[in-house]
Protein backbone atom coordinates (compact mmCIF):
# COMPACT_ATOMS: atom_id res chain seq x y z
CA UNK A 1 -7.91 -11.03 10.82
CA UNK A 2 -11.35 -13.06 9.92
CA UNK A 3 -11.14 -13.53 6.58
CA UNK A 4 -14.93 -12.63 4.55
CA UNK A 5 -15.46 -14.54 1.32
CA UNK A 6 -17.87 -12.08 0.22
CA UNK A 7 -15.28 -9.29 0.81
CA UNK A 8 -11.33 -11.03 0.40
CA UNK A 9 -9.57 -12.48 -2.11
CA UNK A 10 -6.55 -15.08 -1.33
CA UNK A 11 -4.24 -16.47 -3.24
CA UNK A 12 -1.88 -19.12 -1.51
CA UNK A 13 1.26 -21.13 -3.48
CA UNK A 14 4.29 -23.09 -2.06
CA UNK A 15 7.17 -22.33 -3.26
CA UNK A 16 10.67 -23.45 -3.57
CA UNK A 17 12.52 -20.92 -1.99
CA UNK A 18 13.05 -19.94 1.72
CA UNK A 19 11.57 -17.28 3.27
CA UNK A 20 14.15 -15.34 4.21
CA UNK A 21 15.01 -14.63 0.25
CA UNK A 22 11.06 -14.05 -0.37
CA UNK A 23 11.38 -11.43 2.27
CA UNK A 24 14.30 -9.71 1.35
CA UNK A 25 12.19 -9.14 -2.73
CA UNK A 26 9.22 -7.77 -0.57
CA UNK A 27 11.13 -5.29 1.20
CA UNK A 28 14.21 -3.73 -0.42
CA UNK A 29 12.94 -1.43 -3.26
CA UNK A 30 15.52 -2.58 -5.81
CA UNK A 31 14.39 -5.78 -5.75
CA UNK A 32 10.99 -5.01 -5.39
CA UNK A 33 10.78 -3.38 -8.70
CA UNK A 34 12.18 -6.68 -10.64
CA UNK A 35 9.39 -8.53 -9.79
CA UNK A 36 6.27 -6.76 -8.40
CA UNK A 37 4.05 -6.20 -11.24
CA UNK A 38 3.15 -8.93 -13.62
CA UNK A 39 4.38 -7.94 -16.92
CA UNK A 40 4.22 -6.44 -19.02
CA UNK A 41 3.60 -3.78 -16.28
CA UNK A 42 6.36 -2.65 -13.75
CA UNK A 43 6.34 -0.97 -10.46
CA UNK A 44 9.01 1.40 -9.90
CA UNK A 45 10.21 4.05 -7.40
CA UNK A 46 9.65 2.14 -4.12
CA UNK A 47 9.82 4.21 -0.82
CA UNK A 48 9.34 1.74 1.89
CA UNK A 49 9.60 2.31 5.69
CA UNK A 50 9.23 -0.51 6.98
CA UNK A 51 7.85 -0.24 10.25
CA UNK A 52 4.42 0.17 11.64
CA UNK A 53 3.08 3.22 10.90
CA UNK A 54 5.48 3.79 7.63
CA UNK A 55 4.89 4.36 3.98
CA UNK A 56 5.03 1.88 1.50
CA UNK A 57 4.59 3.59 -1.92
CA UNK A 58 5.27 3.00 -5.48
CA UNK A 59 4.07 3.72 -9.26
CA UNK A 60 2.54 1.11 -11.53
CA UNK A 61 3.74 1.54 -15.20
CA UNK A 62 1.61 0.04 -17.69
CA UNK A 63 2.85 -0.72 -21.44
CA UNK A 64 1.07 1.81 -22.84
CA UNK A 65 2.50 4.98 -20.68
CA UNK A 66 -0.32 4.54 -17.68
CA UNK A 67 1.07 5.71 -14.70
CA UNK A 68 -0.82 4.72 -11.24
CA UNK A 69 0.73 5.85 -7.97
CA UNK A 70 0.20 3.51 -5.50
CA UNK A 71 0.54 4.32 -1.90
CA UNK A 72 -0.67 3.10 1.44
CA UNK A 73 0.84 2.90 5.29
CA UNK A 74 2.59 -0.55 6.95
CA UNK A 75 0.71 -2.25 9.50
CA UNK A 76 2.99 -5.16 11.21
CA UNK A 77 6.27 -6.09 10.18
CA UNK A 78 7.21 -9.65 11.65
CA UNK A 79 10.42 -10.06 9.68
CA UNK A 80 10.71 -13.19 7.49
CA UNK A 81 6.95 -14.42 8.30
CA UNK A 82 4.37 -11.36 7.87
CA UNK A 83 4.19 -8.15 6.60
CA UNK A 84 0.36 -5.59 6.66
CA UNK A 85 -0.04 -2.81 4.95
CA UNK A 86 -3.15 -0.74 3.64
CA UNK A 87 -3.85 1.60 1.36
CA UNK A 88 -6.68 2.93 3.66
CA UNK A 89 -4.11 5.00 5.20
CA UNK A 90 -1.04 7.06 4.31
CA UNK A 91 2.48 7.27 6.37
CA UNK A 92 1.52 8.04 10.49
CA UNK A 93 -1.72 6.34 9.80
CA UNK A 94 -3.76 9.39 8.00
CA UNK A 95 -6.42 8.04 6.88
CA UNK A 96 -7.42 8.42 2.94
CA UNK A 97 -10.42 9.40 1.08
CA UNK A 98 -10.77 6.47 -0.95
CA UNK A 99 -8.93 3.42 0.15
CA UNK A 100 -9.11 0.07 -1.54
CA UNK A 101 -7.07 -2.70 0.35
CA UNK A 102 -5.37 -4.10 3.03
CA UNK A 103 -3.07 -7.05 2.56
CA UNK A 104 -1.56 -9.11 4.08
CA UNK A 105 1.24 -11.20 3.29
CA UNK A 106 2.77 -14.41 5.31
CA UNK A 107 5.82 -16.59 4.58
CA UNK A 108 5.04 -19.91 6.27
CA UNK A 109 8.70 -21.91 6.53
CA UNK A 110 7.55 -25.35 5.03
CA UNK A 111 9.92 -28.86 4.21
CA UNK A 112 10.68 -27.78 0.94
CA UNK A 113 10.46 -23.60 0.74
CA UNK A 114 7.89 -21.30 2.00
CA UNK A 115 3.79 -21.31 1.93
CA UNK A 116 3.31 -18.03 0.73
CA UNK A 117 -0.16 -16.44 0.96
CA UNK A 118 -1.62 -13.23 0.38
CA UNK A 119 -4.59 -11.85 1.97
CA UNK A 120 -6.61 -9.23 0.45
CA UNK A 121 -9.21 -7.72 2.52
CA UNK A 122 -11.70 -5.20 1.23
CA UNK A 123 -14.20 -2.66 2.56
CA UNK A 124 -17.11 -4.98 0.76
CA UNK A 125 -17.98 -7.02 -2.23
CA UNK A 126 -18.26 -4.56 -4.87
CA UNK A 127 -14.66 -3.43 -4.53
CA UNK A 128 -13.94 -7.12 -4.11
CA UNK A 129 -15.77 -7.97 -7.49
CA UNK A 130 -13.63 -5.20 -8.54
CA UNK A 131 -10.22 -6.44 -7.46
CA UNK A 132 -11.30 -9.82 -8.88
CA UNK A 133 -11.73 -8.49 -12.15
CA UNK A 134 -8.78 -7.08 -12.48
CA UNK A 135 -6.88 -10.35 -12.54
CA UNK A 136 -6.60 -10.82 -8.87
CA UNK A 137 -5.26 -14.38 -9.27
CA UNK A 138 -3.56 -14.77 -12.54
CA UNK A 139 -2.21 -11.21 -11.61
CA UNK A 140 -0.76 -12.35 -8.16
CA UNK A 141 0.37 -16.11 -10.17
CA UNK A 142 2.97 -14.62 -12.53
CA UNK A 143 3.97 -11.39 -10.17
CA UNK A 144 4.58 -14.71 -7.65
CA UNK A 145 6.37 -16.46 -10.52
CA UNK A 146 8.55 -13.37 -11.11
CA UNK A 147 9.13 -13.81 -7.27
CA UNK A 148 10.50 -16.90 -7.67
CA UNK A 149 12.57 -16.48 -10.26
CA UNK A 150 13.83 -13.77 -8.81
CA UNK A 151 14.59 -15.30 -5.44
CA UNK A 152 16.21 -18.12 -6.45
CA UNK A 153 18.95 -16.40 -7.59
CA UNK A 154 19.60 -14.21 -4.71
């Protein structure tokens, strides 16, 4: 992966927590949903496969009813250090009519937890400009805060 300013966002925090828990909140749907949106929004109704080539779908729930599916196909699993997926694709890598991301998430073991860091790469810098203004960062901050939270009491 070469990362683009112009086209990718990252956000990047160490945390207290090893990456073993951090992994086990990105991939088992139960946890998943206690933590993955920043709320007041909540993702529910994971369906993760976690291998290459699998599904890794959910819905976004806003506060006010909204309802956005979210669905996309996993890249690389390296367990406990990396996980890819895209929204590009669906399951078996078909590809979609209007993708929007690929990202890519890595838990670097550190002294005193994990560096964490999500990549977000994007088709160019409109969509980036896009993702930006959604609340890319402080988005990502408190869902990571949630992480944390969450993770330290596993």
């Amino acid at each position: 992966m070469v990362f683009d300013p112009a086209r990718d966002l990252v956000f990047e925090r160490r945390l207290d927590v090893p990456p073993a828990k951090l992994w086990a909140c990105w991939t088992q749907p139960a946890l998943l949903e206690q933590w993955f949106c920043p709320a007041p929004w909540r993702a529910t109704d994971f369906d993760i496969d976690l291998r290459p080539g699998g599904r890794f779908k959910s819905i976004f729930r806003g506060p006010e009813g909204e309802v956005m599916p979210q669905s996309g196909c996993v890249l690389e699993v390296v367990p406990e250090r990396r996980l890819v997926w895209t929204d590009a694709m669906e399951e078996g890598y078909r590809p979609r009519a209007e993708p929007f991301m690929t990202g890519t998430i890595t838990f670097d073991p550190i002294p005193e937890g994990t560096l964490y860091k999500a990549v977000v790469l994007h088709a160019n810098a409109e969509t980036r400009a896009k993702h930006e203004a959604m609340g890319f960062q402080e988005g990502w901050g408190k869902a990571a805060d949630q992480l944390v939270a969450l993770a330290r009491g596993l």
